[in-house]
PDB file of N, CA and C in Angstrom:
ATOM      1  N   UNK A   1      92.068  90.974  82.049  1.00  0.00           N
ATOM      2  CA  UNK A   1      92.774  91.688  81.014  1.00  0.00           C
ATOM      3  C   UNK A   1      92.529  93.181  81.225  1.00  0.00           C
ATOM      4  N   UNK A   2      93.175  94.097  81.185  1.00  0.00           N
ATOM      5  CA  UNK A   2      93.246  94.973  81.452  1.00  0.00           C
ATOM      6  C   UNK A   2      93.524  96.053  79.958  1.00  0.00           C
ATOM      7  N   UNK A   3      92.750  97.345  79.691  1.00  0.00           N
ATOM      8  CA  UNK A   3      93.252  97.620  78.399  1.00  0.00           C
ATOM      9  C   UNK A   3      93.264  99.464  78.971  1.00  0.00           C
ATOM     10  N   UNK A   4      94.363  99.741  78.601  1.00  0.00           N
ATOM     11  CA  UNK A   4      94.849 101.186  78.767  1.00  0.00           C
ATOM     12  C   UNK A   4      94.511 102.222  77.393  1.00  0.00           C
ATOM     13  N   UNK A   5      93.618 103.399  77.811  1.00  0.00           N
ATOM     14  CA  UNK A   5      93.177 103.854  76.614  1.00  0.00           C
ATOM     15  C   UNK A   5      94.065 105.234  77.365  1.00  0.00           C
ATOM     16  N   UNK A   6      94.557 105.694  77.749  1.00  0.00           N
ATOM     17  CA  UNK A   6      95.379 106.777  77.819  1.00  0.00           C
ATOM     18  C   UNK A   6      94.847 108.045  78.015  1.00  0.00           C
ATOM     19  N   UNK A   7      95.196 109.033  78.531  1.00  0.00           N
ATOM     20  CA  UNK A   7      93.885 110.396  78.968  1.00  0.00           C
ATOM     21  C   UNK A   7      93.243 110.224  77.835  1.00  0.00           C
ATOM     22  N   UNK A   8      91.459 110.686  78.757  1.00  0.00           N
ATOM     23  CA  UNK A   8      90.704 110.716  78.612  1.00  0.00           C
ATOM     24  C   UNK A   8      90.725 112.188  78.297  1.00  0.00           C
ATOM     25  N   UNK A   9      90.208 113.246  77.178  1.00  0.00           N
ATOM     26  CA  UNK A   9      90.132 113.978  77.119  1.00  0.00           C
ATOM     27  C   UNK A   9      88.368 114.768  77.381  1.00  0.00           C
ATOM     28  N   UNK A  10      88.189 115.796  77.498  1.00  0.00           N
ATOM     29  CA  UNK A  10      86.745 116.428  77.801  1.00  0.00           C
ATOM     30  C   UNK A  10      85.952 116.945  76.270  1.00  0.00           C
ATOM     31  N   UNK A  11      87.226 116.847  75.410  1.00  0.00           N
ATOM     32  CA  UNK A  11      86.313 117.203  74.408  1.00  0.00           C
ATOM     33  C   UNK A  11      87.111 116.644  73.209  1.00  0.00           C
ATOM     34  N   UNK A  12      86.754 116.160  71.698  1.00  0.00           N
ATOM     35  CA  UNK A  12      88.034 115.841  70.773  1.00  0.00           C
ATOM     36  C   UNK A  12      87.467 114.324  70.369  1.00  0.00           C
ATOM     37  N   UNK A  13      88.602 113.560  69.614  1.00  0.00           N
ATOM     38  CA  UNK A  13      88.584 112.150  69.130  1.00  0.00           C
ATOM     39  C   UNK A  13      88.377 111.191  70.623  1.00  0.00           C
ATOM     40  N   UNK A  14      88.847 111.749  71.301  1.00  0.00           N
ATOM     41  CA  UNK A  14      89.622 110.778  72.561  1.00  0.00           C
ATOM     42  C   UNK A  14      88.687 111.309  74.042  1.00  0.00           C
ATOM     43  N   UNK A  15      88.229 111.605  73.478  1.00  0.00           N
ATOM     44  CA  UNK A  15      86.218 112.026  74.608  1.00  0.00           C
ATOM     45  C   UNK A  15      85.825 111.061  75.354  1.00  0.00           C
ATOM     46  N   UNK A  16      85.499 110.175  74.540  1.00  0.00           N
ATOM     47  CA  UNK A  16      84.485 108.955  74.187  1.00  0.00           C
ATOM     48  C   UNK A  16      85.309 107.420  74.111  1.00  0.00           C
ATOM     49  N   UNK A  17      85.132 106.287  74.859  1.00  0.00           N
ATOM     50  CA  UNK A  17      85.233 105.261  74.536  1.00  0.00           C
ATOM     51  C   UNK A  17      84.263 104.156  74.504  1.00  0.00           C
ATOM     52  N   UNK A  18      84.074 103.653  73.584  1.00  0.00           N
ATOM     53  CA  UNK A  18      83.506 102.467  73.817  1.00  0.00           C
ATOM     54  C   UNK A  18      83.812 101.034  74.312  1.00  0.00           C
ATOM     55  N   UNK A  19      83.201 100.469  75.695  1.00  0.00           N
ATOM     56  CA  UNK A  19      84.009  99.824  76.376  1.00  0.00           C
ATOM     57  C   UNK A  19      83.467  98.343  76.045  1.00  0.00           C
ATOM     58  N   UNK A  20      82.348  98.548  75.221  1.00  0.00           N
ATOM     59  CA  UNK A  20      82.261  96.877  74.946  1.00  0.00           C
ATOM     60  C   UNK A  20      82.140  96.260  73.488  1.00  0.00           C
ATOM     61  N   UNK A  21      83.068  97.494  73.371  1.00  0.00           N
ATOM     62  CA  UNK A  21      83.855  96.448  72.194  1.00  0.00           C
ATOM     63  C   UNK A  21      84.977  95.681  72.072  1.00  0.00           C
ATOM     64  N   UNK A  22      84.828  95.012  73.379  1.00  0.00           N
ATOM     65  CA  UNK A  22      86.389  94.329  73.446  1.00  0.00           C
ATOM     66  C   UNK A  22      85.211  92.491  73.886  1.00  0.00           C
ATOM     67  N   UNK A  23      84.044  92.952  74.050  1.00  0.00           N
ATOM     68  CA  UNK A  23      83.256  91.867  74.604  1.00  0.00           C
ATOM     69  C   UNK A  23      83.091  90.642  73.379  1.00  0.00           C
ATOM     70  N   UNK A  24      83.440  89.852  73.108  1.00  0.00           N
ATOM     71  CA  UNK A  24      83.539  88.672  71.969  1.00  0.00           C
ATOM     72  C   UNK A  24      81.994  88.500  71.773  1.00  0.00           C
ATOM     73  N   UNK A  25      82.013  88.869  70.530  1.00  0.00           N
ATOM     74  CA  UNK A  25      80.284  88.466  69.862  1.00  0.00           C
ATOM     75  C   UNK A  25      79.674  87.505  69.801  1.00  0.00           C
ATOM     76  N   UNK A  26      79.107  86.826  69.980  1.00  0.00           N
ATOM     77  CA  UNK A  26      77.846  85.404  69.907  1.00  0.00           C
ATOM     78  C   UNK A  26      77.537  85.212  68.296  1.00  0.00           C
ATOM     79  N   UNK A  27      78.543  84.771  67.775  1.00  0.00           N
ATOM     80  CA  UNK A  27      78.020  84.635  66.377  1.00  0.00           C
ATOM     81  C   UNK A  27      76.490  83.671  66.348  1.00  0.00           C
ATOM     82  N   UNK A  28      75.372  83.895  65.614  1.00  0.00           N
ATOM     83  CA  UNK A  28      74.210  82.950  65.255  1.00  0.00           C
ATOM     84  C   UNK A  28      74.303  81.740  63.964  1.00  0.00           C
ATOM     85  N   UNK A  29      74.090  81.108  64.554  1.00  0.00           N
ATOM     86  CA  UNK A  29      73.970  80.240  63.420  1.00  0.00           C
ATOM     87  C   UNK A  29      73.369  80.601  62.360  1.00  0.00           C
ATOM     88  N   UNK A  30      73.438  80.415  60.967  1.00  0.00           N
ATOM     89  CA  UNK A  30      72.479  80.528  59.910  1.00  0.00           C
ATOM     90  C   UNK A  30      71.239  79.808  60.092  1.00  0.00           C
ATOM     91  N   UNK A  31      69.818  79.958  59.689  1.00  0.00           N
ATOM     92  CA  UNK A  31      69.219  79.025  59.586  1.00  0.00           C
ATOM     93  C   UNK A  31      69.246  78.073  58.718  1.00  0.00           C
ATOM     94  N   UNK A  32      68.270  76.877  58.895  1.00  0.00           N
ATOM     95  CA  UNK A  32      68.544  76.235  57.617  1.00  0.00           C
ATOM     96  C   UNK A  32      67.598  76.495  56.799  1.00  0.00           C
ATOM     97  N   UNK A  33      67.367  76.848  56.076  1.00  0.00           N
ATOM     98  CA  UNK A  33      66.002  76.937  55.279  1.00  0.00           C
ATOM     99  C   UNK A  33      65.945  75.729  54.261  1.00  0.00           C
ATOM    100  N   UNK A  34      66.824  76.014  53.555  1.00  0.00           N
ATOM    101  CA  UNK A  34      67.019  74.627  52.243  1.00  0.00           C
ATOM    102  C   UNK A  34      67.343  73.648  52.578  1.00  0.00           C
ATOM    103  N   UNK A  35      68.090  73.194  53.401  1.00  0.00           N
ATOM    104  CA  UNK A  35      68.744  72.336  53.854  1.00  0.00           C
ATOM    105  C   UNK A  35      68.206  70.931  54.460  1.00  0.00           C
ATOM    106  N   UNK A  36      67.030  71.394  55.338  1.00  0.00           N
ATOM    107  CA  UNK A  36      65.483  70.595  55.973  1.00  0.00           C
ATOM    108  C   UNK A  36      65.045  69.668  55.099  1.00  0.00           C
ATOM    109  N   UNK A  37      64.692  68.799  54.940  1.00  0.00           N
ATOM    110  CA  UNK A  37      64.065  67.728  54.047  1.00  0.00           C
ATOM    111  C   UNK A  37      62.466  68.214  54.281  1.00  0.00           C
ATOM    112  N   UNK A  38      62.537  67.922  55.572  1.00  0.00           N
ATOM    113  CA  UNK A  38      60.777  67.871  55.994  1.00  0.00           C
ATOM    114  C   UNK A  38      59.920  69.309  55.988  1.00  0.00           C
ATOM    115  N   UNK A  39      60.915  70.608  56.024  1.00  0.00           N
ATOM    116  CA  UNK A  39      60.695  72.141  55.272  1.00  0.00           C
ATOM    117  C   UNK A  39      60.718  71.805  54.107  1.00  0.00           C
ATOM    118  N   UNK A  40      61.874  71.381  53.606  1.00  0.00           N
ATOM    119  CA  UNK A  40      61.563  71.510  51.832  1.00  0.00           C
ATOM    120  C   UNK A  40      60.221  70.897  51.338  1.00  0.00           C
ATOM    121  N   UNK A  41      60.191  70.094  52.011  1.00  0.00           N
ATOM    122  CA  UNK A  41      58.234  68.823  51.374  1.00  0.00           C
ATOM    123  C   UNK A  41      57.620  69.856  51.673  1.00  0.00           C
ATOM    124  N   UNK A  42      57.269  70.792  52.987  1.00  0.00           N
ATOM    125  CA  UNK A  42      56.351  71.365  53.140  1.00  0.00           C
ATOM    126  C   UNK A  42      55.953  72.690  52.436  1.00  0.00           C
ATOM    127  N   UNK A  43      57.305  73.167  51.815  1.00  0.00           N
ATOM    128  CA  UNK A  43      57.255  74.265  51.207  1.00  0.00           C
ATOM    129  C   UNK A  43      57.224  73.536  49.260  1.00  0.00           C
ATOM    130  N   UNK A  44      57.032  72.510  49.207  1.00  0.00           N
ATOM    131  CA  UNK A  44      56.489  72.298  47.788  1.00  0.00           C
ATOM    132  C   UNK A  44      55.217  71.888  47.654  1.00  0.00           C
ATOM    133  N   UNK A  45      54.648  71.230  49.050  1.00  0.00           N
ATOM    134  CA  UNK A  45      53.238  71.049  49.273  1.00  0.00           C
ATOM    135  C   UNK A  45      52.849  72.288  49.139  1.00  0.00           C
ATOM    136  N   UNK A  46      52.797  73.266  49.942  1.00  0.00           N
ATOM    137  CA  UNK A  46      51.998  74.116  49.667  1.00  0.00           C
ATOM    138  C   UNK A  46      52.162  75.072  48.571  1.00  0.00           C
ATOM    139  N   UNK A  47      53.944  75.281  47.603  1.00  0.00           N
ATOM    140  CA  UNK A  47      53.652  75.227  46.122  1.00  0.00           C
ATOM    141  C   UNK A  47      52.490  74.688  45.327  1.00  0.00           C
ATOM    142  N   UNK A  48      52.206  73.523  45.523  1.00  0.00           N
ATOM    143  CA  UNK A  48      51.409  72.820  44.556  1.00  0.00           C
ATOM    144  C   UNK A  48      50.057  73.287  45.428  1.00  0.00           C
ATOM    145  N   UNK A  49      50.034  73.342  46.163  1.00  0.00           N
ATOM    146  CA  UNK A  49      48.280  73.987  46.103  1.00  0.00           C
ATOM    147  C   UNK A  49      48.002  75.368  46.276  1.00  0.00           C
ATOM    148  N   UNK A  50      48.997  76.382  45.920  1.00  0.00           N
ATOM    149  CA  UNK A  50      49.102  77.538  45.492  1.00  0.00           C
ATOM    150  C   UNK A  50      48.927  77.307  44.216  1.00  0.00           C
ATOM    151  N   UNK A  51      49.492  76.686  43.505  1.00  0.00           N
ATOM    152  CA  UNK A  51      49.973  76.248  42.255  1.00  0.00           C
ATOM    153  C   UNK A  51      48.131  75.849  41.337  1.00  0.00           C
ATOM    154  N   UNK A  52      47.796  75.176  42.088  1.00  0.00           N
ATOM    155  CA  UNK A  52      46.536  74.508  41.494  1.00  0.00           C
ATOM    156  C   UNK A  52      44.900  75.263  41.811  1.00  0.00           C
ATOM    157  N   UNK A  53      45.494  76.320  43.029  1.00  0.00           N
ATOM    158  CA  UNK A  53      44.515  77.296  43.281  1.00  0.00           C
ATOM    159  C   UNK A  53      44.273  78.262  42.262  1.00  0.00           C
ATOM    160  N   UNK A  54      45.316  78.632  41.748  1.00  0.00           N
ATOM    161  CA  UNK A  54      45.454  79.699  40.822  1.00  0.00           C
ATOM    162  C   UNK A  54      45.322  79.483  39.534  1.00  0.00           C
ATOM    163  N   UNK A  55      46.015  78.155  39.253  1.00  0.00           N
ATOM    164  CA  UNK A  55      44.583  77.927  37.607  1.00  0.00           C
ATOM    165  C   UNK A  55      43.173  77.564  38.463  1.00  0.00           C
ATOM    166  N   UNK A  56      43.265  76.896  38.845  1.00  0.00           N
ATOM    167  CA  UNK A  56      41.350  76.853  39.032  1.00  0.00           C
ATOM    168  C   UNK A  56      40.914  77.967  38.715  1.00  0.00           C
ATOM    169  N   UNK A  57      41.344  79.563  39.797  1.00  0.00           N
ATOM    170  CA  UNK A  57      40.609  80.747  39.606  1.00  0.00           C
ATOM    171  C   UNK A  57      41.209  81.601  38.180  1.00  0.00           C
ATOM    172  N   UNK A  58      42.283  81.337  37.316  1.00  0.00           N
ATOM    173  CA  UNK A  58      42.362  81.580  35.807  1.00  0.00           C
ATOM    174  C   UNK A  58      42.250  81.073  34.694  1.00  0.00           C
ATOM    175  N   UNK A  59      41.801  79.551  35.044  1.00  0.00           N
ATOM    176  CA  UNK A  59      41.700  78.944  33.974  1.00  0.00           C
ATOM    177  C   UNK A  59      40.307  79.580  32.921  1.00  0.00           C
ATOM    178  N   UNK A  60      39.439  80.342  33.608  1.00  0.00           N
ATOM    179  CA  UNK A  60      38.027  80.387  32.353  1.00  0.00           C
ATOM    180  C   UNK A  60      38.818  82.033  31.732  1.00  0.00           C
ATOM    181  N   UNK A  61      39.400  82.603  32.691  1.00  0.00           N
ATOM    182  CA  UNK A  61      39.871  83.801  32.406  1.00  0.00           C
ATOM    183  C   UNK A  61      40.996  84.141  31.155  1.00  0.00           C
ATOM    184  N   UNK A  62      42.073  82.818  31.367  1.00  0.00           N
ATOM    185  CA  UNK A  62      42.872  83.036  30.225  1.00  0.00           C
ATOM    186  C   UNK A  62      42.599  81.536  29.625  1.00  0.00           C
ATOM    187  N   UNK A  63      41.343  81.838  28.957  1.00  0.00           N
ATOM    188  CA  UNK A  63      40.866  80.256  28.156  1.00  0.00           C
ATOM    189  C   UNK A  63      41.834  80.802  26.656  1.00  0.00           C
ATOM    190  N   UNK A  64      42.375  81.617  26.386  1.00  0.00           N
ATOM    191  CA  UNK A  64      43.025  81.976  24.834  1.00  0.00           C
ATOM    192  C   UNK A  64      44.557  82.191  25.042  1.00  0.00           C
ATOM    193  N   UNK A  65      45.255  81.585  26.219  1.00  0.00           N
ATOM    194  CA  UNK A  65      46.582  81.475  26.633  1.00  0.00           C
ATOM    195  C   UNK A  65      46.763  79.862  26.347  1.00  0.00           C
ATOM    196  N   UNK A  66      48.092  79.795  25.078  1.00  0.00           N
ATOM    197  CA  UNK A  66      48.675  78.817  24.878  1.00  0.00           C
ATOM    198  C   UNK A  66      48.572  77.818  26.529  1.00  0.00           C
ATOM    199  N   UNK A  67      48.758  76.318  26.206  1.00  0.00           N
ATOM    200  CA  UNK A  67      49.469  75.456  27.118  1.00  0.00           C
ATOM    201  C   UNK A  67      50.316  75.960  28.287  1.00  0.00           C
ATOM    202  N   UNK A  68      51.308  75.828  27.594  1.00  0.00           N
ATOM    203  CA  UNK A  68      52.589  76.324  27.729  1.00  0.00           C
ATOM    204  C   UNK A  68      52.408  77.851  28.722  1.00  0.00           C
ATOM    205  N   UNK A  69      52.447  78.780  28.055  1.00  0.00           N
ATOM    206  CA  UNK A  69      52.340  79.975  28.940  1.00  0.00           C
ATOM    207  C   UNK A  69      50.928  80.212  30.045  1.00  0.00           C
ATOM    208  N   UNK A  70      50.031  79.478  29.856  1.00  0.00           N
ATOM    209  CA  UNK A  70      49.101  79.018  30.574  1.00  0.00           C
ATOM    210  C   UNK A  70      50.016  78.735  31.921  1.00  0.00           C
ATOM    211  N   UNK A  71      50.679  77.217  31.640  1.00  0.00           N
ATOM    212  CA  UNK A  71      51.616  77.192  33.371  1.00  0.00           C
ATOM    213  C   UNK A  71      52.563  77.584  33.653  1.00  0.00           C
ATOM    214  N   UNK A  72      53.389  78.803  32.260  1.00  0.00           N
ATOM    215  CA  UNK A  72      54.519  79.576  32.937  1.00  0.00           C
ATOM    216  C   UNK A  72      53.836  80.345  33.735  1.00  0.00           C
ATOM    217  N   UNK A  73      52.635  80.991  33.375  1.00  0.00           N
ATOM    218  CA  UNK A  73      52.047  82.054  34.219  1.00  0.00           C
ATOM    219  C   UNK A  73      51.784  81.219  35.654  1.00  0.00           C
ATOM    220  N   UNK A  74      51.215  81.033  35.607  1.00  0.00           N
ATOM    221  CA  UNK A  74      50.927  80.092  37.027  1.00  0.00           C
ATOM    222  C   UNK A  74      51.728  79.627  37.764  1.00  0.00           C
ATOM    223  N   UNK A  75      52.856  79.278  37.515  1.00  0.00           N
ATOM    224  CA  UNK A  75      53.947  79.314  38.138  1.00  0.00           C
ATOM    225  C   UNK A  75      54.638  80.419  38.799  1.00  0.00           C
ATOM    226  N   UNK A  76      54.835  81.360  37.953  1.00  0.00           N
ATOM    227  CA  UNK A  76      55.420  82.693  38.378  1.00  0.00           C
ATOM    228  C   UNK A  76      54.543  83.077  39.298  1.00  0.00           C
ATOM    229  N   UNK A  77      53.299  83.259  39.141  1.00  0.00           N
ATOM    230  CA  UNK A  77      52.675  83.432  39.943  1.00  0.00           C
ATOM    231  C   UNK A  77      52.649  82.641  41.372  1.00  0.00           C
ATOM    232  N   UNK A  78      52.117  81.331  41.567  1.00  0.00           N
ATOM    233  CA  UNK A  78      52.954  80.408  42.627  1.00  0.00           C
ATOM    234  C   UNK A  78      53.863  80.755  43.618  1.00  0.00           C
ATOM    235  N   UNK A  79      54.955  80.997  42.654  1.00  0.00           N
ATOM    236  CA  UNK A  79      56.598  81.244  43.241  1.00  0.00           C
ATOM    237  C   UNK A  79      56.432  82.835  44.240  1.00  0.00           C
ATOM    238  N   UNK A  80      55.546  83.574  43.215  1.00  0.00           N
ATOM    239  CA  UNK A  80      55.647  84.651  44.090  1.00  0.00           C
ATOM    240  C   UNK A  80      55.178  85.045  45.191  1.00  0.00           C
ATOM    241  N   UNK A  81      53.870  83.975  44.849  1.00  0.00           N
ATOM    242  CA  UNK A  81      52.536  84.116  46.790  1.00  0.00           C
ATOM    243  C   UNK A  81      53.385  83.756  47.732  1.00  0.00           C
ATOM    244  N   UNK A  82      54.059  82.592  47.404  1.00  0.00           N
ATOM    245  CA  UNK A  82      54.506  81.387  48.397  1.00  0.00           C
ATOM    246  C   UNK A  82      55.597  82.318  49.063  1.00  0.00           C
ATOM    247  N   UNK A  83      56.495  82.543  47.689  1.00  0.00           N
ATOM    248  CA  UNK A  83      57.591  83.487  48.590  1.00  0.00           C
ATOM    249  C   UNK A  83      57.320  84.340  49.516  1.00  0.00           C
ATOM    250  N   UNK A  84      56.251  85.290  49.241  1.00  0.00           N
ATOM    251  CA  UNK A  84      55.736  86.456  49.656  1.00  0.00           C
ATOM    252  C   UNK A  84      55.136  85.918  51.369  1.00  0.00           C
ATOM    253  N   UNK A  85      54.738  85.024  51.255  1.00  0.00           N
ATOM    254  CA  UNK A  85      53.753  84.072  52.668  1.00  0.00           C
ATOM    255  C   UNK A  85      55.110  83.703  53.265  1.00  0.00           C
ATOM    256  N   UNK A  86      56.304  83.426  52.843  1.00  0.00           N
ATOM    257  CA  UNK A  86      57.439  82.849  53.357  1.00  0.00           C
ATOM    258  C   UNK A  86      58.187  84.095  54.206  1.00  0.00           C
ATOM    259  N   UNK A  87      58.287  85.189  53.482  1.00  0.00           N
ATOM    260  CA  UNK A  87      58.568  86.554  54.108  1.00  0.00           C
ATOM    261  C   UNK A  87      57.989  86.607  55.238  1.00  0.00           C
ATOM    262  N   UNK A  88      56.262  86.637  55.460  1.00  0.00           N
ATOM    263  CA  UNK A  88      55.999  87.134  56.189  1.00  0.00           C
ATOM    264  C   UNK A  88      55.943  86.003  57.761  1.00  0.00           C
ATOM    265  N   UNK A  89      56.060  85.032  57.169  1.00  0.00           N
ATOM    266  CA  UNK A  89      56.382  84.062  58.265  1.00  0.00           C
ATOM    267  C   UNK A  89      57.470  84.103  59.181  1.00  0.00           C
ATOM    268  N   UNK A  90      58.863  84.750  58.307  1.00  0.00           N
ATOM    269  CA  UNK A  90      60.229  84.566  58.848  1.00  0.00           C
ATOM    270  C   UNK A  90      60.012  86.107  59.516  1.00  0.00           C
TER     271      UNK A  90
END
């Protein structure tokens, strides 16, 4: 294939070409992240012992935190190590 860009000028819009942009891109696949069965187990396994690490080391600390917000906290918390360990993995 042959592609005609027409004088080339020395100075201006028409200076400069770029010649490999005519080269067809390699699209990448997405990964799968969610998609994995045997990733997803592994990334709730180690939820839950993120999960159970972190009351162990707050449970004497917030002994005057309701039930309830007792394991919202712990959760949020959880969600955020794990994510954060997930970042630095990818």
């Amino acid at each position: 294939m042959f592609f005609n860009f027409g004088p080339l000028s020395e100075s201006g819009p028409h200076c400069a070409v770029a010649y490999d942009s005519f080269v067809p891109r390699i699209q990448l696949q997405p990964e799968k992240v969610y998609t994995d069965s045997a990733l997803s187990e592994l990334h709730a396994l180690r939820e839950k012992e993120v999960r159970e690490e972190i009351a162990t080391r707050l449970r004497c600390v917030c002994s005057n935190f309701s039930h309830d917000d007792f394991d919202r906290l712990v959760q949020k918390m959880a969600e955020r190590q794990v994510r954060d360990e997930r970042r630095l993995v990818w």
